[in-house]
C-alpha atoms as a PDB file:
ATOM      1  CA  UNK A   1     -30.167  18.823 -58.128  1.00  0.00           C
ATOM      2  CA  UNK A   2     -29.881  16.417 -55.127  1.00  0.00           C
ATOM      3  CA  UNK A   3     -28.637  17.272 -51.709  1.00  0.00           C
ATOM      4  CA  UNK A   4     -25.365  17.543 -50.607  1.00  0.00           C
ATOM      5  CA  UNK A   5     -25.311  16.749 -47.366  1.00  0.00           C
ATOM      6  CA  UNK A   6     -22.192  17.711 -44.546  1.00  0.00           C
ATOM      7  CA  UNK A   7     -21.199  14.632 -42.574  1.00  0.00           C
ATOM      8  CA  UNK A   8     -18.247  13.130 -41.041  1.00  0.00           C
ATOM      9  CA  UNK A   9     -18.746   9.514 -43.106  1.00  0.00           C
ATOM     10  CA  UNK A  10     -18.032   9.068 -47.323  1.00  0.00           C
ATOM     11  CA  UNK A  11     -22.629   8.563 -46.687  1.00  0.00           C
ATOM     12  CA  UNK A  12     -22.284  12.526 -46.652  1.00  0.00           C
ATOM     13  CA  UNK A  13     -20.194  11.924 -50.508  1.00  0.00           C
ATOM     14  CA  UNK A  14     -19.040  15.398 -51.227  1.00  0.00           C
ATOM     15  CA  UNK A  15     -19.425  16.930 -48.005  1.00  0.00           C
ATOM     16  CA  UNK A  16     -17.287  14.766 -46.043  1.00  0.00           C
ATOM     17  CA  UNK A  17     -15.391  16.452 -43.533  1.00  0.00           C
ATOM     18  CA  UNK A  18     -13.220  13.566 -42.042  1.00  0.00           C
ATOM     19  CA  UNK A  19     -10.467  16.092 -40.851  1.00  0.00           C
ATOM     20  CA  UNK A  20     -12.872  17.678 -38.608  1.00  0.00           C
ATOM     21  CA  UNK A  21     -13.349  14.226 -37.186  1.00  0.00           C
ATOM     22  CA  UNK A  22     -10.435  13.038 -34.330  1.00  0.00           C
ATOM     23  CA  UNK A  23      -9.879  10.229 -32.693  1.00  0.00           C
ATOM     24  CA  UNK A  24     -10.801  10.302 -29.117  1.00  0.00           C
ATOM     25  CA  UNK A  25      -9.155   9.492 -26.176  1.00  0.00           C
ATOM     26  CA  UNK A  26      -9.995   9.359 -22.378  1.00  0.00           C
ATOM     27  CA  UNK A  27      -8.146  11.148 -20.384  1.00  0.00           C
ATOM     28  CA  UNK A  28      -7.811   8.911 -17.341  1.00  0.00           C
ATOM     29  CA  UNK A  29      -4.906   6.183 -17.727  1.00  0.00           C
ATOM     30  CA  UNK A  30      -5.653   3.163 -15.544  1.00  0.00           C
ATOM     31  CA  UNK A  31      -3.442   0.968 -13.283  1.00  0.00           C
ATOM     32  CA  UNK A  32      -2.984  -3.055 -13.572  1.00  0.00           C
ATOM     33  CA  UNK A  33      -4.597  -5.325 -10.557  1.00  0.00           C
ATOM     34  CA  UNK A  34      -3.387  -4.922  -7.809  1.00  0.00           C
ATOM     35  CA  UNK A  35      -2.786  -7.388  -4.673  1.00  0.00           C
ATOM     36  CA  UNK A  36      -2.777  -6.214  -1.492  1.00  0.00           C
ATOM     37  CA  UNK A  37       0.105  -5.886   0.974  1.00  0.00           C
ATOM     38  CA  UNK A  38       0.265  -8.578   4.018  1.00  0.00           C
ATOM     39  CA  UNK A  39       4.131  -9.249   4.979  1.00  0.00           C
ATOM     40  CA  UNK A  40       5.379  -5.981   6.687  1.00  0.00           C
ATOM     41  CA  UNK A  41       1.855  -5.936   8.342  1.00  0.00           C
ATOM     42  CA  UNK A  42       3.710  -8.262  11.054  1.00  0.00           C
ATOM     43  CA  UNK A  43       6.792  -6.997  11.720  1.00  0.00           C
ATOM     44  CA  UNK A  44       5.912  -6.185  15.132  1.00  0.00           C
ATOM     45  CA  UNK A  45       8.766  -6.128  17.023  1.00  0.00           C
ATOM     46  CA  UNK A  46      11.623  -3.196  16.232  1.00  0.00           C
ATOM     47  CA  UNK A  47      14.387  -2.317  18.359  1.00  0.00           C
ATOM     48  CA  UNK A  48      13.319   0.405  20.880  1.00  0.00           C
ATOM     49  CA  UNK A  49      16.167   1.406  22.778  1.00  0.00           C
ATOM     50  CA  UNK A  50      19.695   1.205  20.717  1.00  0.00           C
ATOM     51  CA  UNK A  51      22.828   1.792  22.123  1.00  0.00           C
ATOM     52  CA  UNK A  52      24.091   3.963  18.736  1.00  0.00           C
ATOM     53  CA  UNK A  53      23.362   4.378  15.406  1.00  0.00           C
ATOM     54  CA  UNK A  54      25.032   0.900  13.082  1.00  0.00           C
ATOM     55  CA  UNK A  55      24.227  -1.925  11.326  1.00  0.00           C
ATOM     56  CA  UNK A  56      23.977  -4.340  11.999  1.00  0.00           C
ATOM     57  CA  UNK A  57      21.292  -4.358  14.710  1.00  0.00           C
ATOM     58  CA  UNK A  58      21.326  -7.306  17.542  1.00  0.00           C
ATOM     59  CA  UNK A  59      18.416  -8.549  19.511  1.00  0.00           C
ATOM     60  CA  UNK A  60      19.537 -10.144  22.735  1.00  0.00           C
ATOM     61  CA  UNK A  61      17.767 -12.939  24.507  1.00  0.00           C
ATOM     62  CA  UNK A  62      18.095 -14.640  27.996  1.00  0.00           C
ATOM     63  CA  UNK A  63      18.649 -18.143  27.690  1.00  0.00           C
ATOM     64  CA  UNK A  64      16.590 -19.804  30.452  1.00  0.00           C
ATOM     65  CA  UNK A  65      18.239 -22.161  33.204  1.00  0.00           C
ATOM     66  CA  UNK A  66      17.608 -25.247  33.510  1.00  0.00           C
ATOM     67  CA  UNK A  67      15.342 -26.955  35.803  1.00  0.00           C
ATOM     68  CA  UNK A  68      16.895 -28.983  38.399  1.00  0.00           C
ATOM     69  CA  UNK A  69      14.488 -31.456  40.427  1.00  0.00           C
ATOM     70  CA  UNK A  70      17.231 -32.974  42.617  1.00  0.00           C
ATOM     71  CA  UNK A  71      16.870 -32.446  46.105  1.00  0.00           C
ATOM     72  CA  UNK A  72      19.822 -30.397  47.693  1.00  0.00           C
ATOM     73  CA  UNK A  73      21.343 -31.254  51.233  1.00  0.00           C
ATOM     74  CA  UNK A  74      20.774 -29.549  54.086  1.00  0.00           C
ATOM     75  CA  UNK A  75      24.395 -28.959  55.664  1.00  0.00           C
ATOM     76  CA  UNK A  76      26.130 -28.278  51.689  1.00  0.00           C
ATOM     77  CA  UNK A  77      25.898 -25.122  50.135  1.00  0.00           C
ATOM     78  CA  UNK A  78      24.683 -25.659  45.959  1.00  0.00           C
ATOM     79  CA  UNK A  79      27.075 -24.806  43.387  1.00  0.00           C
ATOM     80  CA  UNK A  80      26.467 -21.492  41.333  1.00  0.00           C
ATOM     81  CA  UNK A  81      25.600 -21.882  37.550  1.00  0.00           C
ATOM     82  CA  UNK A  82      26.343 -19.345  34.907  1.00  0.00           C
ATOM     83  CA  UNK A  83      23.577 -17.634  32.718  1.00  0.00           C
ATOM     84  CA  UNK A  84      23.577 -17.528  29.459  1.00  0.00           C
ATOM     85  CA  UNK A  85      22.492 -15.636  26.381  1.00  0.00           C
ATOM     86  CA  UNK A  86      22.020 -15.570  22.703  1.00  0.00           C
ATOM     87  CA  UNK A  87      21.262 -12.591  19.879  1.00  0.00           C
ATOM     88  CA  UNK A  88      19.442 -12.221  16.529  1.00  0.00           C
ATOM     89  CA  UNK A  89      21.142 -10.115  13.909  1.00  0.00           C
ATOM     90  CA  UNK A  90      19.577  -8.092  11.067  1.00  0.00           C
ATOM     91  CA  UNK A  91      21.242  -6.045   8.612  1.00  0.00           C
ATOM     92  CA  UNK A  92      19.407  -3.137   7.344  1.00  0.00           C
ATOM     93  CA  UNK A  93      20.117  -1.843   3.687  1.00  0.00           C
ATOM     94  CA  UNK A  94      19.122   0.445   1.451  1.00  0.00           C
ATOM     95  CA  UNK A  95      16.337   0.580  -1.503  1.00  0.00           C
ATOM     96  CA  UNK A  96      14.916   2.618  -3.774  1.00  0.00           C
ATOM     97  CA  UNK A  97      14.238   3.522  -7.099  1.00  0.00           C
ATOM     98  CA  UNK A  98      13.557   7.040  -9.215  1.00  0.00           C
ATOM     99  CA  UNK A  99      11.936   8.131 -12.427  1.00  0.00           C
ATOM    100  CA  UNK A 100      13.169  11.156 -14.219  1.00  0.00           C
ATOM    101  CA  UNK A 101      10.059  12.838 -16.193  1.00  0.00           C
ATOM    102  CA  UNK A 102      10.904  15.480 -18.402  1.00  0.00           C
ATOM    103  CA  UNK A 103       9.332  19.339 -19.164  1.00  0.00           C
ATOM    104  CA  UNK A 104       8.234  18.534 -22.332  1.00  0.00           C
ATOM    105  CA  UNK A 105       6.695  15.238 -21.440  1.00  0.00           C
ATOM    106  CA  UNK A 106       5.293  16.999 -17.969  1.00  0.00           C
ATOM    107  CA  UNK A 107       4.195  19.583 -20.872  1.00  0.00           C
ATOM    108  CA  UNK A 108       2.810  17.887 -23.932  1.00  0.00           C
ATOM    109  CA  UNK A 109       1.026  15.172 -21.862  1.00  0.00           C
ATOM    110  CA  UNK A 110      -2.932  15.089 -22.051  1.00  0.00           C
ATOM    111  CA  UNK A 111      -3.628  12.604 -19.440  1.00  0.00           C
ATOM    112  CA  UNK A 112      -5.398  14.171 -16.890  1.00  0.00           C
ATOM    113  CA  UNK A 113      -3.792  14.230 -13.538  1.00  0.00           C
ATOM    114  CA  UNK A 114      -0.675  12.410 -14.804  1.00  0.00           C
ATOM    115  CA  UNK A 115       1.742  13.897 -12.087  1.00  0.00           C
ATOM    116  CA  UNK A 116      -0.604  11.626  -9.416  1.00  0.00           C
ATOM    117  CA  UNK A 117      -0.720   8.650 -11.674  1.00  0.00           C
ATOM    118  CA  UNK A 118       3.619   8.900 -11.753  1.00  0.00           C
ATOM    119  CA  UNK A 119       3.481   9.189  -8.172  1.00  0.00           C
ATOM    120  CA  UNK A 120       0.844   6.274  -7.671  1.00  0.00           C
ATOM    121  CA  UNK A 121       3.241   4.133  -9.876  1.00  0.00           C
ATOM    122  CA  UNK A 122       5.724   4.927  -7.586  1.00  0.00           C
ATOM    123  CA  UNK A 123       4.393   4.520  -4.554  1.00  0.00           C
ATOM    124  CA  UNK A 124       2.949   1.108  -5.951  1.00  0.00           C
ATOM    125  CA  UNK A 125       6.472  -0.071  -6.595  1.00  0.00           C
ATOM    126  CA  UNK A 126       7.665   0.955  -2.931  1.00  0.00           C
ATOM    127  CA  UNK A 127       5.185  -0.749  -0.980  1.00  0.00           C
ATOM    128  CA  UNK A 128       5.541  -3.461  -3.275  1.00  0.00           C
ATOM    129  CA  UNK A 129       8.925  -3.891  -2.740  1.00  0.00           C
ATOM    130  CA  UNK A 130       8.982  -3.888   0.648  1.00  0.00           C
ATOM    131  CA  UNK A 131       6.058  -6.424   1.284  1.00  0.00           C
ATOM    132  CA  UNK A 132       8.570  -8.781  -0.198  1.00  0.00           C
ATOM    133  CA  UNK A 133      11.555  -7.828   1.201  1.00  0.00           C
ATOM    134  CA  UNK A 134       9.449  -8.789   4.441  1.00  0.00           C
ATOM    135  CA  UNK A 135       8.193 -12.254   2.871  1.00  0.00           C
ATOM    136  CA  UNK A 136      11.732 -13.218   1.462  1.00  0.00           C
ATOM    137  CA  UNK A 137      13.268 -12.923   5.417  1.00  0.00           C
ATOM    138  CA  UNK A 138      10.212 -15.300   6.566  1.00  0.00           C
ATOM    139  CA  UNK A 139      11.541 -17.644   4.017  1.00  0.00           C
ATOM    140  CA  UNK A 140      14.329 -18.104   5.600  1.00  0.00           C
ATOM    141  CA  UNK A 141      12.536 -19.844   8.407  1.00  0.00           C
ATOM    142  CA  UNK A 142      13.931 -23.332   9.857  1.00  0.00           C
ATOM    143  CA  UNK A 143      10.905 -24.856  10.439  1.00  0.00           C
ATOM    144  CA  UNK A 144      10.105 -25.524   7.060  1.00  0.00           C
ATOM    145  CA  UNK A 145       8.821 -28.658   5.458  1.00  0.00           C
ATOM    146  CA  UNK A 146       6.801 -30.419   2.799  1.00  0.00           C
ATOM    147  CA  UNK A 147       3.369 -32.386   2.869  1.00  0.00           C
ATOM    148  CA  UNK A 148       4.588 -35.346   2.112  1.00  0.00           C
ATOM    149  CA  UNK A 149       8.644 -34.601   4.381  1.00  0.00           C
ATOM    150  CA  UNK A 150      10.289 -34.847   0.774  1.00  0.00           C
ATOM    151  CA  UNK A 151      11.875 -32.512  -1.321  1.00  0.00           C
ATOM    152  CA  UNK A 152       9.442 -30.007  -2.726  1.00  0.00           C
ATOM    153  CA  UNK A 153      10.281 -30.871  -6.158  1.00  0.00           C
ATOM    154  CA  UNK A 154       8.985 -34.320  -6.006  1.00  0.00           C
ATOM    155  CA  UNK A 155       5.340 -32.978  -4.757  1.00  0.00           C
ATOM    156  CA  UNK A 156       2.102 -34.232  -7.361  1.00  0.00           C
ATOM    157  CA  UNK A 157      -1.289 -32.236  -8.220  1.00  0.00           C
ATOM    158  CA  UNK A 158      -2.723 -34.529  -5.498  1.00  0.00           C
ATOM    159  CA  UNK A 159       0.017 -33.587  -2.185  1.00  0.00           C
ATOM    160  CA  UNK A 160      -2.363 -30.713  -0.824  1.00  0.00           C
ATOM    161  CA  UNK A 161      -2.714 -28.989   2.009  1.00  0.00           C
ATOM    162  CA  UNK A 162      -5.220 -30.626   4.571  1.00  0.00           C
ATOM    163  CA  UNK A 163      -7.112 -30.204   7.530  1.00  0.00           C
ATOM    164  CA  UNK A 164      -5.149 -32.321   9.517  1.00  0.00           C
ATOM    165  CA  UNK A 165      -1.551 -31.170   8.594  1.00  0.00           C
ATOM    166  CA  UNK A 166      -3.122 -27.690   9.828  1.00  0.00           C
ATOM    167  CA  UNK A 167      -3.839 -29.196  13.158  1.00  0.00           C
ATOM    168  CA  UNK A 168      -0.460 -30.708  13.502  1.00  0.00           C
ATOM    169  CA  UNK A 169       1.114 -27.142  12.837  1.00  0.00           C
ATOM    170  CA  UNK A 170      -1.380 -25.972  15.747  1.00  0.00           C
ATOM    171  CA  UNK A 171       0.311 -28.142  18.392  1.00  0.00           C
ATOM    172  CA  UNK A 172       3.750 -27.621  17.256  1.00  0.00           C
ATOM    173  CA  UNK A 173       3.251 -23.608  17.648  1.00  0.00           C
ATOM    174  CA  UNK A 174       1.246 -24.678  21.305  1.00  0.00           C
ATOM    175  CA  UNK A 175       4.138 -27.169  22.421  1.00  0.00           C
ATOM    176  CA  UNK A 176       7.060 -24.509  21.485  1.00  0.00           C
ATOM    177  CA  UNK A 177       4.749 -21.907  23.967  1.00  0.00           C
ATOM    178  CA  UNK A 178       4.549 -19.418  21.035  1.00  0.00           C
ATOM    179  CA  UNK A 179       1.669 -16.694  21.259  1.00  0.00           C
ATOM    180  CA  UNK A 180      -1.591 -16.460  19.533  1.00  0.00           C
ATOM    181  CA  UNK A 181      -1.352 -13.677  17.345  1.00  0.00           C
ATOM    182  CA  UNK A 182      -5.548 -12.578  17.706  1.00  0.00           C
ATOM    183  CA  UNK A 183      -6.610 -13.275  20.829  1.00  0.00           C
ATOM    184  CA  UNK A 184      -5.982 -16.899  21.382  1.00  0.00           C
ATOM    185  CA  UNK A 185      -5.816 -17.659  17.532  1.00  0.00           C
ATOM    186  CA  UNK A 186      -2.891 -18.037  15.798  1.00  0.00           C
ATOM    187  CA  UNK A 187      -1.951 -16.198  11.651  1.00  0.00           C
ATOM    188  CA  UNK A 188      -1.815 -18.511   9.146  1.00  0.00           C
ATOM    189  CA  UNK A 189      -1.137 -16.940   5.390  1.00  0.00           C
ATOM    190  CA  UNK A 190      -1.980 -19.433   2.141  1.00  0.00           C
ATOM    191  CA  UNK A 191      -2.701 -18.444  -1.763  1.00  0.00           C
ATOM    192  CA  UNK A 192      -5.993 -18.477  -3.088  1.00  0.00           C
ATOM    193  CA  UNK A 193      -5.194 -22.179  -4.674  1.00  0.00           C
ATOM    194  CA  UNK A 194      -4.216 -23.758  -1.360  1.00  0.00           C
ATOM    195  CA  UNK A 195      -7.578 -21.918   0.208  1.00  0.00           C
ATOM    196  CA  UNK A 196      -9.069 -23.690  -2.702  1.00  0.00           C
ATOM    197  CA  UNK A 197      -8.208 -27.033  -1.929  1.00  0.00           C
ATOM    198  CA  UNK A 198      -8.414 -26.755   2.124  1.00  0.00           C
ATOM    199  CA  UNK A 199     -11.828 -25.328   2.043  1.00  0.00           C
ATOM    200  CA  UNK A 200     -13.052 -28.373  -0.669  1.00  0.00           C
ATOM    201  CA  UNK A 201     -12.369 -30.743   2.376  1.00  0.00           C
ATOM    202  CA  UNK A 202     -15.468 -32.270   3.442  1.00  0.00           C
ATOM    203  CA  UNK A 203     -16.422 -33.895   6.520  1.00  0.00           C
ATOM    204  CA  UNK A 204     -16.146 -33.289  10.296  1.00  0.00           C
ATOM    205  CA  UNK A 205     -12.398 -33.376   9.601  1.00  0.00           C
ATOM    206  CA  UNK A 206     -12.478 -31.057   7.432  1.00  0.00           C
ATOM    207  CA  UNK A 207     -13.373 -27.174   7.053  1.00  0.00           C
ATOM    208  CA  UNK A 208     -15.763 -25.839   8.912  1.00  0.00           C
ATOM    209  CA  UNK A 209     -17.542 -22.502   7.886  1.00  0.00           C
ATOM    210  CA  UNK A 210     -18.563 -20.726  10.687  1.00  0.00           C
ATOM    211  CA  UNK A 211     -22.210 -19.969  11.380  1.00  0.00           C
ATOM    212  CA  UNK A 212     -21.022 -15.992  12.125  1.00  0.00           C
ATOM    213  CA  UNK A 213     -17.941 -14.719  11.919  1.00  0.00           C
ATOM    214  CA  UNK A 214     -17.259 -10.858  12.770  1.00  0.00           C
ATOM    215  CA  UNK A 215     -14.432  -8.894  13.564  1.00  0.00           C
ATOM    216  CA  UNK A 216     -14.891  -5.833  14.269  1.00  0.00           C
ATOM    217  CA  UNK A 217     -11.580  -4.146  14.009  1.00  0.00           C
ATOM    218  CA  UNK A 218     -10.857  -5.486   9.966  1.00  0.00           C
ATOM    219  CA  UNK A 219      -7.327  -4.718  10.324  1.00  0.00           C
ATOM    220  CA  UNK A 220      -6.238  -7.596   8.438  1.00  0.00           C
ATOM    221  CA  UNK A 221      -6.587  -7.620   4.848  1.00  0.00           C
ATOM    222  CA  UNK A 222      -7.742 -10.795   3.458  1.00  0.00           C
ATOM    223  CA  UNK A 223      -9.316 -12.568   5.868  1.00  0.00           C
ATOM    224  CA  UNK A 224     -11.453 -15.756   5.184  1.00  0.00           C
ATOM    225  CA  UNK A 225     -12.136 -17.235   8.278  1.00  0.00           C
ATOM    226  CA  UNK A 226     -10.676 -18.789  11.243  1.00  0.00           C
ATOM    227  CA  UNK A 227     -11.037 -22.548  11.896  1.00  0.00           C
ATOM    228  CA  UNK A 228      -8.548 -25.366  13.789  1.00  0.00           C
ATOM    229  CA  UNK A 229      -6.685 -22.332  15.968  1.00  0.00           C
ATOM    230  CA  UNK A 230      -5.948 -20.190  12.901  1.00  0.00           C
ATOM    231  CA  UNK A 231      -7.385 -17.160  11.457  1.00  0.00           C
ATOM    232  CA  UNK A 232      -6.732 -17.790   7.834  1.00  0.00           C
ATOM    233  CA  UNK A 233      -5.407 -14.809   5.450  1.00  0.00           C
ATOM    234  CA  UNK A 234      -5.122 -15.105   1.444  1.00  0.00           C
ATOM    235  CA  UNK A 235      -2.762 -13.634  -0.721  1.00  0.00           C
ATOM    236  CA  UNK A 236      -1.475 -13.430  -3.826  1.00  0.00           C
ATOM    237  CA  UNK A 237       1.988 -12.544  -2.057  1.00  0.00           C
ATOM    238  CA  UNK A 238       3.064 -16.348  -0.757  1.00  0.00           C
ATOM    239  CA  UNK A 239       6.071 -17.924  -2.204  1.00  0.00           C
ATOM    240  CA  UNK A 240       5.002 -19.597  -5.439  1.00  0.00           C
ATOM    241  CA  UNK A 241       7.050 -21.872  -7.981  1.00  0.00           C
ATOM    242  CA  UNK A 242       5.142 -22.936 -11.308  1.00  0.00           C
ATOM    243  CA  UNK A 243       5.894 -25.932 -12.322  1.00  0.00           C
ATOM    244  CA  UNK A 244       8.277 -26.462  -9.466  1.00  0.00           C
ATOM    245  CA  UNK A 245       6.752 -30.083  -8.452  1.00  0.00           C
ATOM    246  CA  UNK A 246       6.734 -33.078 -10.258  1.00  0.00           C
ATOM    247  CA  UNK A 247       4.710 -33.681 -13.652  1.00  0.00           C
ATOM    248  CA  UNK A 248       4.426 -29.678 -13.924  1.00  0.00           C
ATOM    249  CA  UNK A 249       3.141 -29.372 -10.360  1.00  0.00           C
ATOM    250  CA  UNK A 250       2.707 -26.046  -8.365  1.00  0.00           C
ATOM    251  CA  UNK A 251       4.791 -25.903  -5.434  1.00  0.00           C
ATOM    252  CA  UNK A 252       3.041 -23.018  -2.888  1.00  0.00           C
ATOM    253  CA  UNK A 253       4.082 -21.519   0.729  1.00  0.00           C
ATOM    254  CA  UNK A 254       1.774 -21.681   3.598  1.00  0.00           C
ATOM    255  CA  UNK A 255       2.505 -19.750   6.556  1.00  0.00           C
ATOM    256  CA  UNK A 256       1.844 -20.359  10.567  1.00  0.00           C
ATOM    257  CA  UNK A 257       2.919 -18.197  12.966  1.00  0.00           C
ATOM    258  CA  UNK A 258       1.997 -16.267  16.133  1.00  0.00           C
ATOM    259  CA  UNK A 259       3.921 -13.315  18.162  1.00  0.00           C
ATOM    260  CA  UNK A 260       7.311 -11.999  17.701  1.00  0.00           C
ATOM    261  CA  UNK A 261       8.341 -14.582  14.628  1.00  0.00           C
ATOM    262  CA  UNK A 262       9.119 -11.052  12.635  1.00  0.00           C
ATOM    263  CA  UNK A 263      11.491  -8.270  13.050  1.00  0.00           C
ATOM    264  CA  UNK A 264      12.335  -5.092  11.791  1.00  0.00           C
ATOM    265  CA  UNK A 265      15.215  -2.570  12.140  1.00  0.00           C
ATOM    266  CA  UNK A 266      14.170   0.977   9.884  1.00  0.00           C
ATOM    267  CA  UNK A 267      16.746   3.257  10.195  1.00  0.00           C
ATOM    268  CA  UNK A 268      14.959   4.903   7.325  1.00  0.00           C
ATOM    269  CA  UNK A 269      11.119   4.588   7.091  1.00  0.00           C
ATOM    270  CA  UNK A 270      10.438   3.831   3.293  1.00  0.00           C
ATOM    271  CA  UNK A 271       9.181   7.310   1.446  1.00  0.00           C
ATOM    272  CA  UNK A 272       8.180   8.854  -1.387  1.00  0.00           C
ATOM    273  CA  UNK A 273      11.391  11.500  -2.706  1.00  0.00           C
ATOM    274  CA  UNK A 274      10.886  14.551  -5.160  1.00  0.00           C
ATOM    275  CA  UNK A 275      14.114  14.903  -6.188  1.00  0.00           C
ATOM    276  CA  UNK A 276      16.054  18.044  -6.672  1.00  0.00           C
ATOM    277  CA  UNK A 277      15.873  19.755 -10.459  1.00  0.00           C
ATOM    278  CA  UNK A 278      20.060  20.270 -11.099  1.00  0.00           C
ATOM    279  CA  UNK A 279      20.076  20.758 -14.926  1.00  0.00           C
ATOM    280  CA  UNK A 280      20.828  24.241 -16.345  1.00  0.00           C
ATOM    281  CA  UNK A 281      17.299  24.703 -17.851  1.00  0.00           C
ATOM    282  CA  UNK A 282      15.323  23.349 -15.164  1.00  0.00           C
ATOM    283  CA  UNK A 283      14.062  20.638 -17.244  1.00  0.00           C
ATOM    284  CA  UNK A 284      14.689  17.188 -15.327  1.00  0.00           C
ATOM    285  CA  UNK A 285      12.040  16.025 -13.121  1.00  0.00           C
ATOM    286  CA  UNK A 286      13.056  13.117 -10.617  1.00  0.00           C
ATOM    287  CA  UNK A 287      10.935  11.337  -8.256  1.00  0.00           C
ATOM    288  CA  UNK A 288      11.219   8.104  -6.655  1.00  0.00           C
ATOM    289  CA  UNK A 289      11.451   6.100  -3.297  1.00  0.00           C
ATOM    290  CA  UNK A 290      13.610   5.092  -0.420  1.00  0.00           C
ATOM    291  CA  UNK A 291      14.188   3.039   2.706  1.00  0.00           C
ATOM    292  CA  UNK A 292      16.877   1.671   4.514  1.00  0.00           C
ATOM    293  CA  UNK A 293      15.458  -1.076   6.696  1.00  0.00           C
ATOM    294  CA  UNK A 294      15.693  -5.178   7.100  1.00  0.00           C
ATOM    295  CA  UNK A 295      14.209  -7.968   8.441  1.00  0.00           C
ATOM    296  CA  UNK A 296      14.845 -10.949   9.702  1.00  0.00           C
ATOM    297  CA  UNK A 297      13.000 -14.318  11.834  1.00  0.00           C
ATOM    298  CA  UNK A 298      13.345 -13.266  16.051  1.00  0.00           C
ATOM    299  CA  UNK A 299      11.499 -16.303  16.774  1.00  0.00           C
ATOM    300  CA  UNK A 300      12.165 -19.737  15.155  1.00  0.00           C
ATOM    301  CA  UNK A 301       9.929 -21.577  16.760  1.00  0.00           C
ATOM    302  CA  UNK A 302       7.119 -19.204  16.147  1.00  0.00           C
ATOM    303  CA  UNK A 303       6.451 -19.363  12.847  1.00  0.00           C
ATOM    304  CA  UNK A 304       6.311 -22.977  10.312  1.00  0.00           C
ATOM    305  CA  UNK A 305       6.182 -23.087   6.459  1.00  0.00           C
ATOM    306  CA  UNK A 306       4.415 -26.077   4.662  1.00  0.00           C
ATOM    307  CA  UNK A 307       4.752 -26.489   1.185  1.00  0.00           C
ATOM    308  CA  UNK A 308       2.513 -28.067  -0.733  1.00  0.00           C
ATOM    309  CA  UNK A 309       0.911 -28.172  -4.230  1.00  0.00           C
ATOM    310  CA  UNK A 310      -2.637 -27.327  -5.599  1.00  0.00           C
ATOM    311  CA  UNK A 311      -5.293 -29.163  -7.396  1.00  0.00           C
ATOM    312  CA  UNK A 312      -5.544 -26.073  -9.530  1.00  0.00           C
ATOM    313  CA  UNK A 313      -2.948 -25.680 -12.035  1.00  0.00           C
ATOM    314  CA  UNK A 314      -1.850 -21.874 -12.635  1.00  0.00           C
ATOM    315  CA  UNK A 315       0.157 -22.747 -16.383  1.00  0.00           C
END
């Protein structure tokens, strides 16, 4: 009489034992990529002495007086002038958002460690969030143009980002007397695809690696050099419309700046919230996020938007 043998496969014939065979799972869920956060990063000026709790909140500025190069007599007294001021207002508001788990799902889970992974998910969505809140109000800056000075719907595959526009948007941040944000560098913030297609410039007038570059602090995430007055930073987070030029063009944000362009008024710092359990059987578990903050442009002049498309096509 042949063998029977006891296996887990129909090889084993008679002595299969699939049911003692499960699928297996890991244990571990894991997240989607990830960008990192740049925008709120440089929202360096808040207000620091308020009068009162409100909202809105108004940042005053002197308006300086003019410069008067006429000589004045010696026997008549000059006439007085009047100064003058001007104010910046943001509006703070609230945001948030919660997840309700249940017992039994907080119960019958296997994941390991899903409590932290709910929270991650969370937190993920808060910082998130915010970062853009902070990128929409630089948006709204008036010294915004195209490439080409058109409309940035009629912008082709071939109206990039250059070298030279880059210098132009150095002199413009020198002649308005803005400040360097590092040292005597100015920011500047493009997408990978713009970084693509400034960095495949060739030519003295175009970019120029450095031998050695070090920084020693890293406090900046993203950072891919510094060249023509700027240190460059990349990120996924720059305003982006597919499609949004002509023939199917990709219409991207670049971003110049230096100090003060960005402000924020927190009344609430964003958070994470474990939310109270109210049900009769204790069985509702909430936890979510909130802030109450805004921001808004302090400087105009210190900060400039060119738009542009990309030689690579994202569609």
């Amino acid at each position: 009489m042949a063998d029977v043998f006891t296996g887990a496969t129909t090889a084993a014939g008679s002595g299969q034992l699939a049911n003692q065979i499960l699928t297996a799972y890991e244990r571990s869920a894991r997240f989607a990529l990830r960008d990192e956060a740049i925008w709120d990063q440089f929202a360096k000026v808040k207000p620091g002495n308020l009068t009162n709790p409100g909202n809105p909140v108004q940042f005053h500025f002197w308006n300086d007086m003019p410069v008067d190069t006429t000589p004045i007599s010696e026997v008549t007294d000059v006439d007085a002038v009047g100064l003058s001021d001007t104010t910046v207002t943001i509006s703070p508001a609230e945001y948030g958002r919660a997840v309700l788990k249940t017992l039994r799902i907080m119960t019958d889970d296997f994941l390991v460690g899903w409590d932290a992974d709910v929270a991650n998910l969370v937190n993920e969505n808060m910082v998130k969030t915010v970062d853009l809140l902070a990128r929409d109000a630089v948006d709204s800056a008036s010294n915004t143009t195209t490439v080409t000075g058109g409309a940035s719907s009629s912008l082709t595959a071939a109206n990039v980002l250059t070298a030279s526009l880059i210098r132009q948007q150095h002199a413009r941040l020198v002649r308005a007397n803005v400040s360097p944000w590092f040292g005597d560098k100015y920011a500047a913030i493009l997408s990978p695809e713009v970084g693509y297609d400034l960095k495949s410039e060739t030519g003295d007038a175009g970019w120029l690696v450095p031998a050695a570059y070090v920084d020693t602090a890293r406090i900046y995430n993203n950072e891919i050099g510094i060249w023509g007055g700027f240190k460059f930073i990349e990120s996924n987070r720059t305003k982006l419309a597919i499609d949004g030029g002509n023939g199917s063009a990709d219409v991207h944000s670049s971003y110049f700046f230096g100090q003060e362009f960005l402000a924020k008024a927190e009344s609430i710092a964003p958070r994470i919230v474990m939310g109270p359990v109210t049900d009769r059987l204790m069985r509702f578990r909430p936890i979510g996020w909130h802030a109450y903050l805004g921001y808004g442009i302090l400087r105009q002049p210190a900060v400039r938007i060119l738009v542009s498309s990309s030689s690579i096509d994202l569609t």
